[in-house]
Protein backbone atom coordinates (compact mmCIF):
# COMPACT_ATOMS: atom_id res chain seq x y z
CA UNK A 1 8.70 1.22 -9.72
CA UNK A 2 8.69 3.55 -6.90
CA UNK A 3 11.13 2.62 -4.01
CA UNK A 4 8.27 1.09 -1.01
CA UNK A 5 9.95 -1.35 0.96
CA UNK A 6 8.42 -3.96 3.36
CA UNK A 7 9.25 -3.63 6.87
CA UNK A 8 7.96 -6.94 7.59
CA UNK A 9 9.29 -6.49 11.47
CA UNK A 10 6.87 -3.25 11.68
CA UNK A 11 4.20 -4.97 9.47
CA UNK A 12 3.86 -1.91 7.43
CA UNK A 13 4.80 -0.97 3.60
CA UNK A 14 7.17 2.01 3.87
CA UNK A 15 7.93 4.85 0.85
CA UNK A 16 10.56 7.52 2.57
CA UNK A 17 10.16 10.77 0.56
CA UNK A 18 11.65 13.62 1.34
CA UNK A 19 12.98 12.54 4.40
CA UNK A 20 9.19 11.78 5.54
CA UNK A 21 7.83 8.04 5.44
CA UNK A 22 4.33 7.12 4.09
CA UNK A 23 3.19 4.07 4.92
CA UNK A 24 0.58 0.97 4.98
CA UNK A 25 -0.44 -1.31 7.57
CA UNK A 26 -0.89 -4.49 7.53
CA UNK A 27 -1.08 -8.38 8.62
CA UNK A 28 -1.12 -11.29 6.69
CA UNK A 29 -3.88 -13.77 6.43
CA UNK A 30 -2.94 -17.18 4.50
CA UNK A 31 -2.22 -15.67 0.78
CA UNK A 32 -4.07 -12.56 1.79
CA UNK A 33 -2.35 -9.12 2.46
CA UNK A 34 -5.15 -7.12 4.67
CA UNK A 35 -4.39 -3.49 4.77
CA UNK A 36 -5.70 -2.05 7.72
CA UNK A 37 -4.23 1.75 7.45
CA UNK A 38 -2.22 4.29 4.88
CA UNK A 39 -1.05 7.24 5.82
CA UNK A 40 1.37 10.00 4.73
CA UNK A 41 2.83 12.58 7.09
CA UNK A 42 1.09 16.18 6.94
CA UNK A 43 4.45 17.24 4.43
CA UNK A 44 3.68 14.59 2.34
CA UNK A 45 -0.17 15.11 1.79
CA UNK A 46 -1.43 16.60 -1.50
CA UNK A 47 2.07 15.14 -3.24
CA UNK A 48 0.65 11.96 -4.59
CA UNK A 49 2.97 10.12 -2.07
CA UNK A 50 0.18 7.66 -0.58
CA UNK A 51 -0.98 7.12 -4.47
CA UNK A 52 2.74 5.87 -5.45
CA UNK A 53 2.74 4.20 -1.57
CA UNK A 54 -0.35 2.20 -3.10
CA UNK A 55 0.98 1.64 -6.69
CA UNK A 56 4.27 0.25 -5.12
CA UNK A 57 2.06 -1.87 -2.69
CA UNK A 58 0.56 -3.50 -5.08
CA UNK A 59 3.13 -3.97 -7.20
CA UNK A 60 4.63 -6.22 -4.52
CA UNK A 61 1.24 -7.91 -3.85
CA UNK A 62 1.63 -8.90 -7.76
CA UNK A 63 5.07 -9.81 -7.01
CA UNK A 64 4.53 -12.13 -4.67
CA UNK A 65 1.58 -13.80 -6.50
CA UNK A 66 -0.71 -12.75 -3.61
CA UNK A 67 -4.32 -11.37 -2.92
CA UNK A 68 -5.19 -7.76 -1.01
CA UNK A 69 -7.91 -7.10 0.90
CA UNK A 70 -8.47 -2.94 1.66
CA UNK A 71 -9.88 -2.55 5.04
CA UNK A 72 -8.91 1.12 4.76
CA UNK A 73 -10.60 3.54 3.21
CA UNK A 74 -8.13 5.32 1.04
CA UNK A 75 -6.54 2.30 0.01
CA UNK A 76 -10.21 0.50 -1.12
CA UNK A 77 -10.93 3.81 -2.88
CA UNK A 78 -7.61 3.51 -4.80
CA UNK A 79 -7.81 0.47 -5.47
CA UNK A 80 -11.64 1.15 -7.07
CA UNK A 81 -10.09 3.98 -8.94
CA UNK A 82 -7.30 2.17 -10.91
CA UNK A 83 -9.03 -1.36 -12.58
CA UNK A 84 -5.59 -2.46 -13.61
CA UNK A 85 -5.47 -4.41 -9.75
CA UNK A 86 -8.86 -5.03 -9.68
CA UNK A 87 -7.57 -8.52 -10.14
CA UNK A 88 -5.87 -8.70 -6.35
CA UNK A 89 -8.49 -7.69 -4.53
CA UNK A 90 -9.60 -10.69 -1.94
């Protein structure tokens, strides 16, 4: 489990690497988590950071028994590239 925490005040999934943050917008709809945005900081890009962002994401979706709905692009691509959370998608 990679270390993303939820800053629920920003509304935004947070994995600090490096001293760097990735992160993934988002708002709540009933059960629903709707990410709107992911992005890692220029350091970050090309270390995997948003995939373990999105794996940790998830992870607490599953957690939390809810659904996901990717709005974003990278994080509906990732999402069509690993079937094992095909099951969360809204």
């Amino acid at each position: 489990m990679h270390d993303v925490i939820d800053n629920r005040d920003r509304q935004r999934f947070e994995l600090v690497e490096h001293g760097q943050t990735a992160f993934a917008d988002y708002r709540t709809q009933g059960d629903k988590i709707i990410l709107s945005h992911v992005e890692a900081p220029i350091g970050l890009r090309g270390t995997g950071a948003a995939a373990r962002l999105m794996e940790g994401v998830l992870s607490i979706v599953r957690d939390r028994g809810l659904k996901v709905s990717p709005i974003c692009e990278y994080a509906l691509a990732y999402m069509k590239r690993h079937p094992e959370f095909a099951d969360l998608q809204a």
